[in-house]
C-alpha atoms as a PDB file:
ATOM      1  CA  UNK A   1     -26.694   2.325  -1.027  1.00  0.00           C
ATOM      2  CA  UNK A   2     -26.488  -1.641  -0.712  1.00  0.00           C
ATOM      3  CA  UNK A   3     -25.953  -2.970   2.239  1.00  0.00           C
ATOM      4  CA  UNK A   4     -22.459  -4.212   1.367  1.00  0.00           C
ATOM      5  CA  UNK A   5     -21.182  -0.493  -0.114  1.00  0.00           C
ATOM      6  CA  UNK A   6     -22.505   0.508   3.496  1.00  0.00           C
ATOM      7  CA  UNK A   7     -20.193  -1.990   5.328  1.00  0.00           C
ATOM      8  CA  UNK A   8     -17.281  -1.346   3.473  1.00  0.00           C
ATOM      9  CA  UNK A   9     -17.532   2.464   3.915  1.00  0.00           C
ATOM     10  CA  UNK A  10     -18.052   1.625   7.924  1.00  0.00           C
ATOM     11  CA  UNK A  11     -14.384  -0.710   7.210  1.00  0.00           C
ATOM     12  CA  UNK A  12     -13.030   1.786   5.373  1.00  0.00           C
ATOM     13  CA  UNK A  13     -13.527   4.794   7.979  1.00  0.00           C
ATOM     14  CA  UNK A  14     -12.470   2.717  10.765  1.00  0.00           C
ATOM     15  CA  UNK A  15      -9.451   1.317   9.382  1.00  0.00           C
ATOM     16  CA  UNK A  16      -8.147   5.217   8.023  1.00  0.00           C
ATOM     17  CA  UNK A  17      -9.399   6.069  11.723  1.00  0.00           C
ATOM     18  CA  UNK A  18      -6.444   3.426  13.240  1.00  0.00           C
ATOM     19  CA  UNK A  19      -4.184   4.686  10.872  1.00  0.00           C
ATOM     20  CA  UNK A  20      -4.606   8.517  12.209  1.00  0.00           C
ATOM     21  CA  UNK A  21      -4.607   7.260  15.950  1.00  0.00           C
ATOM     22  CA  UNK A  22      -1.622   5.154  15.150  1.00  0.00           C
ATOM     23  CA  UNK A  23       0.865   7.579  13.400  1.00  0.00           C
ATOM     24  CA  UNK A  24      -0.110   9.571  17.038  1.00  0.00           C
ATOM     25  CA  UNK A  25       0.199   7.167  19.178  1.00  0.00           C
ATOM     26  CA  UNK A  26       3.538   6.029  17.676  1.00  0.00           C
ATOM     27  CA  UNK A  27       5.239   8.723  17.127  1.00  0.00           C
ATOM     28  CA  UNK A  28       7.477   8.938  20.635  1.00  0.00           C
ATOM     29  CA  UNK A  29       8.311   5.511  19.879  1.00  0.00           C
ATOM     30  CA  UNK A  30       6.793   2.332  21.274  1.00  0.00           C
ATOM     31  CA  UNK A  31       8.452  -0.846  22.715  1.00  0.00           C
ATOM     32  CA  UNK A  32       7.515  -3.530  19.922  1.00  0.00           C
ATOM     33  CA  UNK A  33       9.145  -1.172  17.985  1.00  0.00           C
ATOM     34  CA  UNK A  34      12.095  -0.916  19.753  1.00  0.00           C
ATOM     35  CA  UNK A  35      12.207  -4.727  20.123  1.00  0.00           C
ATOM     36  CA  UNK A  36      11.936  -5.885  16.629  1.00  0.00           C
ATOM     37  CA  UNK A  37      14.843  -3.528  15.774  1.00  0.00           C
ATOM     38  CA  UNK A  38      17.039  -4.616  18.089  1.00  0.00           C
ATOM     39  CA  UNK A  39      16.356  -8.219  17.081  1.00  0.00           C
ATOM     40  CA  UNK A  40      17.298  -6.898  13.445  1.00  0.00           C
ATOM     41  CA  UNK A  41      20.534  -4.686  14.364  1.00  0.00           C
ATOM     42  CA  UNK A  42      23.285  -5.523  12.465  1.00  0.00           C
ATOM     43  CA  UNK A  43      21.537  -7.444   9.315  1.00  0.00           C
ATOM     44  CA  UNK A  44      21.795  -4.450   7.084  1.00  0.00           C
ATOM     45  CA  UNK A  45      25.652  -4.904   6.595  1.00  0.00           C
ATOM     46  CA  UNK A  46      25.237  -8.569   6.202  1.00  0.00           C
ATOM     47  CA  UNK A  47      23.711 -10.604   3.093  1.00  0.00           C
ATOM     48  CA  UNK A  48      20.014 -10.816   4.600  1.00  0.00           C
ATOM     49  CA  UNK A  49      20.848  -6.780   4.172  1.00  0.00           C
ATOM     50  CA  UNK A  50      21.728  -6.533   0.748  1.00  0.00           C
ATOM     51  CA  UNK A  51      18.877  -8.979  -0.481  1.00  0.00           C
ATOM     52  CA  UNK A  52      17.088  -6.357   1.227  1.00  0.00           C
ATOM     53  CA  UNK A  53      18.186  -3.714  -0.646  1.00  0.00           C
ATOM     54  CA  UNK A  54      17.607  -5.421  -3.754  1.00  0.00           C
ATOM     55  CA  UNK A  55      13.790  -6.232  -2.518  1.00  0.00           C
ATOM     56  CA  UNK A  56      13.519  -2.513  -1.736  1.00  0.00           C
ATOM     57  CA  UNK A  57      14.610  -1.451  -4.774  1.00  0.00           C
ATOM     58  CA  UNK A  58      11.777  -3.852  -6.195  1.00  0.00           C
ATOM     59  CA  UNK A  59       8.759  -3.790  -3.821  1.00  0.00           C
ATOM     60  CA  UNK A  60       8.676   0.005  -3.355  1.00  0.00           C
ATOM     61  CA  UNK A  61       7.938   3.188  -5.664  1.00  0.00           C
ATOM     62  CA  UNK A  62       9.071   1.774  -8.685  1.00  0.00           C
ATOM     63  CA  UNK A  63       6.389  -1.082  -8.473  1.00  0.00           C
ATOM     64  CA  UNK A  64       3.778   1.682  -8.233  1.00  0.00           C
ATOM     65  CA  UNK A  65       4.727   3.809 -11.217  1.00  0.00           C
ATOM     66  CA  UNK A  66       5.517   0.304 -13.291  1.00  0.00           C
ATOM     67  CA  UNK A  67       1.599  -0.419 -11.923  1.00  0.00           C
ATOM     68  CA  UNK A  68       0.395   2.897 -13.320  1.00  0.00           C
ATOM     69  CA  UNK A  69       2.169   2.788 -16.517  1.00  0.00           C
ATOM     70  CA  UNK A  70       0.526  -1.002 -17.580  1.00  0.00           C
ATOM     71  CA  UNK A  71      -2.822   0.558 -16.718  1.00  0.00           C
ATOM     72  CA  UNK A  72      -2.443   3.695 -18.443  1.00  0.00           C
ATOM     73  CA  UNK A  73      -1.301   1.572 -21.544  1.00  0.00           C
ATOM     74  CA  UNK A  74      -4.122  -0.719 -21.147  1.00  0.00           C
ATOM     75  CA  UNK A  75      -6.483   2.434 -20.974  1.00  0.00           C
ATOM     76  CA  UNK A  76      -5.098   3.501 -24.428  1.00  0.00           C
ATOM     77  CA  UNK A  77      -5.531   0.130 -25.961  1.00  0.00           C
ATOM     78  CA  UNK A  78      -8.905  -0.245 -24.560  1.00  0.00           C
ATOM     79  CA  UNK A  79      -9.938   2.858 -25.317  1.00  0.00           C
ATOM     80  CA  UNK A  80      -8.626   2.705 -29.304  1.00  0.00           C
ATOM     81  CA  UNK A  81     -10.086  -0.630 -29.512  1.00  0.00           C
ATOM     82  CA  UNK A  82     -13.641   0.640 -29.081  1.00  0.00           C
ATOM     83  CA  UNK A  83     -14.178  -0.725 -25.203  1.00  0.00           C
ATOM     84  CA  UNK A  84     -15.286   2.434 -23.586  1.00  0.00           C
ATOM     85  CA  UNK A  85     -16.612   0.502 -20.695  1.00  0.00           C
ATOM     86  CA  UNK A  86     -13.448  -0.905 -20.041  1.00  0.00           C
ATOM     87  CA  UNK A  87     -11.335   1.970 -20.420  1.00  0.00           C
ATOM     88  CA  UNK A  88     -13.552   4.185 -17.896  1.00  0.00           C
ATOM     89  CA  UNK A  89     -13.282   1.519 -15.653  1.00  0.00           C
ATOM     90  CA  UNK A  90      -9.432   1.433 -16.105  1.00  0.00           C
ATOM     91  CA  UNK A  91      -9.330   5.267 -15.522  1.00  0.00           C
ATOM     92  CA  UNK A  92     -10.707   4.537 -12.110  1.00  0.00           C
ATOM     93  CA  UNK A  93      -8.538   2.240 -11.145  1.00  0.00           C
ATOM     94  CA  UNK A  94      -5.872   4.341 -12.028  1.00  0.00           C
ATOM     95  CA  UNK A  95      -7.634   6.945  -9.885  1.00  0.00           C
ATOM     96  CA  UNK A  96      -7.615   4.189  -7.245  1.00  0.00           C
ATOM     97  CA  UNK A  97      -3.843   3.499  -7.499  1.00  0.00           C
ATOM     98  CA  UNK A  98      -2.778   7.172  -7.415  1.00  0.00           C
ATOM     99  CA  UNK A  99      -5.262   8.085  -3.814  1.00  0.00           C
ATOM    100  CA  UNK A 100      -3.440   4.821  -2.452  1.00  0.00           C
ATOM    101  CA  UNK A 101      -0.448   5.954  -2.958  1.00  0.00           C
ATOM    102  CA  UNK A 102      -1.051   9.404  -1.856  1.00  0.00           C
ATOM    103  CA  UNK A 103      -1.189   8.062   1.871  1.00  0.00           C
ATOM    104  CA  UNK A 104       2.784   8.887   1.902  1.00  0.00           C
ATOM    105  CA  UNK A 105       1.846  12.346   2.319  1.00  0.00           C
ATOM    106  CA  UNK A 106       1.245  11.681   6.248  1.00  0.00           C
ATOM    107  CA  UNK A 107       4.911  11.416   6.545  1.00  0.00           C
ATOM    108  CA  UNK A 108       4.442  15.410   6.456  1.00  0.00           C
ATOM    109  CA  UNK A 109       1.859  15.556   8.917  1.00  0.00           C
ATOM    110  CA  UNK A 110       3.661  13.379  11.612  1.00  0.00           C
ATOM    111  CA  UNK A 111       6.702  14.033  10.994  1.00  0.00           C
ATOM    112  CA  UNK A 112       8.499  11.052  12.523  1.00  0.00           C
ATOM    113  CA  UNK A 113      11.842  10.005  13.161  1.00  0.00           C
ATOM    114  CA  UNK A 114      13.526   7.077  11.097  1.00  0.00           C
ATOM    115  CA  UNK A 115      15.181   4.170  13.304  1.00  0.00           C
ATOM    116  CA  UNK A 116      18.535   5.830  11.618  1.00  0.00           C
ATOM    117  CA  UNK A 117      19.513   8.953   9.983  1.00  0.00           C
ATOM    118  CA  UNK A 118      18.045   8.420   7.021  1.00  0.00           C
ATOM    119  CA  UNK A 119      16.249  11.080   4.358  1.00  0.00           C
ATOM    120  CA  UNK A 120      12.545  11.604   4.784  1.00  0.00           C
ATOM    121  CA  UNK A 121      10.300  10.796   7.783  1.00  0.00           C
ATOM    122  CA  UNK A 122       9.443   7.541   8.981  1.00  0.00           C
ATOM    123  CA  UNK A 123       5.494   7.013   9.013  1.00  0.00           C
ATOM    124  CA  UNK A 124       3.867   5.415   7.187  1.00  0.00           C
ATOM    125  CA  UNK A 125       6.756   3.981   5.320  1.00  0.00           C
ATOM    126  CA  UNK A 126       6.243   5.096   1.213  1.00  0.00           C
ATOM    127  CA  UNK A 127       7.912   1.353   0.091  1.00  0.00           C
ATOM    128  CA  UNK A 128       5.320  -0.251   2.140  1.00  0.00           C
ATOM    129  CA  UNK A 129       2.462   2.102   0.453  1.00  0.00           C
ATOM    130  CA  UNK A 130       3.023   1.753  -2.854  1.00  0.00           C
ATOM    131  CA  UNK A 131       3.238  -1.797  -2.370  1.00  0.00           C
ATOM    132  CA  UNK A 132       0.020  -1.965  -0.522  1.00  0.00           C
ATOM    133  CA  UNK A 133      -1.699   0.477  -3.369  1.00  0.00           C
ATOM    134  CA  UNK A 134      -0.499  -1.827  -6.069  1.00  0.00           C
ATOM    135  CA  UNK A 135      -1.492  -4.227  -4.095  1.00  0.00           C
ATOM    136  CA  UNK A 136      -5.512  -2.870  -3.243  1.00  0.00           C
ATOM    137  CA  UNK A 137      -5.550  -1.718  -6.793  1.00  0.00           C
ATOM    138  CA  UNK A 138      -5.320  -5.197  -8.065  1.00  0.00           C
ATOM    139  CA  UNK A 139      -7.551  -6.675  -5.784  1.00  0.00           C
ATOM    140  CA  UNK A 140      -9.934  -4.301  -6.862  1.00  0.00           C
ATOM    141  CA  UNK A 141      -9.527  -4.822 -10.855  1.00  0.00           C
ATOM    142  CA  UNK A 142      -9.337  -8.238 -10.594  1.00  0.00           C
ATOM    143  CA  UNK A 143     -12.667  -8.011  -8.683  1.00  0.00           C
ATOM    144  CA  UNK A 144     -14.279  -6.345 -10.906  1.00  0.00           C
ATOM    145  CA  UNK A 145     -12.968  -7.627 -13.879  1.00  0.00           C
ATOM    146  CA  UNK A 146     -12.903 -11.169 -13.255  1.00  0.00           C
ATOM    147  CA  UNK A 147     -15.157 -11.948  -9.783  1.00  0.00           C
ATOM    148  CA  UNK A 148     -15.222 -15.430  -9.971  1.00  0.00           C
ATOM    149  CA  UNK A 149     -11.383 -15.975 -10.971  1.00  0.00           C
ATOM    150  CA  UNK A 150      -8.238 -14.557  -9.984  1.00  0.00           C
ATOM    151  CA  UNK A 151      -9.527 -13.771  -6.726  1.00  0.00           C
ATOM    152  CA  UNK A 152      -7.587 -15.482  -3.790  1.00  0.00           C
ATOM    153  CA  UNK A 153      -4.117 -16.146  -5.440  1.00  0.00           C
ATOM    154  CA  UNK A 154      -3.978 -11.921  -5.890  1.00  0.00           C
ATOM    155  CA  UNK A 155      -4.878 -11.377  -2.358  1.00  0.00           C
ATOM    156  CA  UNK A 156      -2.011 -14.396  -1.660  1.00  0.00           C
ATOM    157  CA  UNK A 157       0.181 -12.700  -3.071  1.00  0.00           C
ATOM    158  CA  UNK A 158      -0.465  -8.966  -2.604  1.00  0.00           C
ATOM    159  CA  UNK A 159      -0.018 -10.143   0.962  1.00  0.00           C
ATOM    160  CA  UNK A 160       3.163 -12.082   0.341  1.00  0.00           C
ATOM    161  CA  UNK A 161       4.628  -8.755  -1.408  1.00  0.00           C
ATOM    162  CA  UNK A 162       3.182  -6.260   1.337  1.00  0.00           C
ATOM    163  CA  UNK A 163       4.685  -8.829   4.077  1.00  0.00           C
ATOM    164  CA  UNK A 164       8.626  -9.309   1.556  1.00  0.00           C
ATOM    165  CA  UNK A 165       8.419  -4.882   1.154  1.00  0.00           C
ATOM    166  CA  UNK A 166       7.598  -4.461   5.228  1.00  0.00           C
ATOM    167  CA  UNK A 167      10.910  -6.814   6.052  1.00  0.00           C
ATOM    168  CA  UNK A 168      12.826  -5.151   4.140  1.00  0.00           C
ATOM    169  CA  UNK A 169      12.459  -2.078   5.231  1.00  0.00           C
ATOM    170  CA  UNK A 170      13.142  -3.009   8.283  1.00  0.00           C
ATOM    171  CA  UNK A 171      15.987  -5.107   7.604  1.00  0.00           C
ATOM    172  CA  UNK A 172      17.636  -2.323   6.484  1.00  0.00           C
ATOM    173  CA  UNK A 173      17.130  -0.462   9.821  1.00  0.00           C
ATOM    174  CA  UNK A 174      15.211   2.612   7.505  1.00  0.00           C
ATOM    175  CA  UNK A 175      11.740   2.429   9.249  1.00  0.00           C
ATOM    176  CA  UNK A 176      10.182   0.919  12.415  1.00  0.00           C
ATOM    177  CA  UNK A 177       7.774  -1.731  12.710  1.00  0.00           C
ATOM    178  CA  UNK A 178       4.757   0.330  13.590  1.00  0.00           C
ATOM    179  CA  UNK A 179       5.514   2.749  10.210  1.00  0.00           C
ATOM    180  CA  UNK A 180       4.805  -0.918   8.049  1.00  0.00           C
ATOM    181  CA  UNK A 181       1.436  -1.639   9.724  1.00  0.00           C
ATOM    182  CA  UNK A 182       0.665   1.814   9.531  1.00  0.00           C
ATOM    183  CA  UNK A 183       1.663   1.954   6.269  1.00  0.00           C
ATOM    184  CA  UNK A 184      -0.543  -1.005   5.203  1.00  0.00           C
ATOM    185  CA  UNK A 185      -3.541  -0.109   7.518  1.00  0.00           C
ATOM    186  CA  UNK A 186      -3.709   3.205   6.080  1.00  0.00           C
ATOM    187  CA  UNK A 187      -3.625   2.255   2.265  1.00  0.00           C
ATOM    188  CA  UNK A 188      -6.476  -0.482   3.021  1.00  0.00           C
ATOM    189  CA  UNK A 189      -8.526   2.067   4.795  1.00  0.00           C
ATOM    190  CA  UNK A 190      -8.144   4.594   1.754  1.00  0.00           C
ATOM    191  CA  UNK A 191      -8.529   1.912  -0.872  1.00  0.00           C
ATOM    192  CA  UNK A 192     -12.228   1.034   0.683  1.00  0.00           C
ATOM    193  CA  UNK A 193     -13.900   3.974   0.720  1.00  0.00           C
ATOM    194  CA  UNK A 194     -12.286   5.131  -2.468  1.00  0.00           C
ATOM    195  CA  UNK A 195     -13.074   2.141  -4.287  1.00  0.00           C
ATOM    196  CA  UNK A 196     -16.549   2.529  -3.232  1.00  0.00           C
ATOM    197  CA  UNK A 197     -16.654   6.495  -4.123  1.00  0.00           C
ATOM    198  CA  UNK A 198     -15.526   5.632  -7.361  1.00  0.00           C
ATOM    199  CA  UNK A 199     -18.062   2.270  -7.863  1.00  0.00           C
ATOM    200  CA  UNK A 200     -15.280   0.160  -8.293  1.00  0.00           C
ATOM    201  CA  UNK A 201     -17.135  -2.161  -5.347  1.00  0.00           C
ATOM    202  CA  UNK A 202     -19.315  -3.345  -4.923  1.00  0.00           C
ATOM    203  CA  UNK A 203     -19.358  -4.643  -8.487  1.00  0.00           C
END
């Protein structure tokens, strides 16, 4: 094991550690929680609250699936085109994008309240996931497809689209603060140490 794979493993663990403390520590609630939605109440009737629901319907689950279907594609292409280096590295990815996404299955083990009466539970918020998993998954690609290109505008704006799906969600009064960094923490965490499993990186 390099020296790198080692300190992304030790990221990895620690950041899906947070995550785990967090969705227990949170769960009764917290005070920046309470805060930031009572500096929102009221936007989700407004126009800042239906842009919202258009984001949402955007930057959430449907990103994710659109994600896995262009990668499954490109894994048939590859694959039929004779690049069966490519397409095993595309399988992984999708691997990758389907673990990430799988850290919505918390919501079942915390079981928290929403801000509102609203379906589901609350943490981690599942827009904010598949967001983040798109998100790690193309980090990932492009770093292993493409090191020395690509790099810093798809971390700009994998951030930019984590940071658009977290307001949202909040906008519309559907999840608290803490479920969004959760939510993001957790995926991150995840993404690491499978990415390294599955010698995605270091590459």
């Amino acid at each position: 094991m390099t020296r790198l794979a080692a300190r992304l493993i030790a990221s990895g663990a620690a950041l899906l550690a947070f995550f785990i403390a967090l969705g227990i520590a949170v769960n009764s609630g917290t005070a920046v929680d309470r805060f930031v939605a009572d500096a929102l109440d009221g936007q989700s009737d407004g126009v800042l609250g239906r842009i919202a629901q258009v984001g949402s319907a955007l930057l959430g689950p449907t990103l994710a699936i659109a994600a896995a279907i262009l990668l499954l594609g490109w894994t048939v292409l590859a694959w039929r085109r004779g690049q069966r280096e490519l397409a095993g590295v595309l399988v992984r990815v999708l691997v990758l994008l389907g673990v990430c996404r799988a850290v919505s299955l918390f919501k079942e083990v915390y079981e928290r309240v929403r801000p509102q009466d609203y379906p589901g539970w609350s943490f981690p918020s599942g827009h904010v996931v598949s967001v983040a998993a798109v998100a790690v998954t193309a980090c990932v690609l492009c770093r292993r497809l493409w090191p020395h290109r690509f790099g810093t505008a798809v971390v700009v704006w994998s951030s930019v689209a984590i940071a658009l799906a977290a307001l949202c969600r909040l906008v519309l009064d559907v999840h608290w603060l803490t479920d969004t960094v959760g939510a993001t923490i957790g995926v991150l965490g995840v993404g690491l140490l499978t990415s390294v499993a599955l010698r995605l990186l270091p590459a």
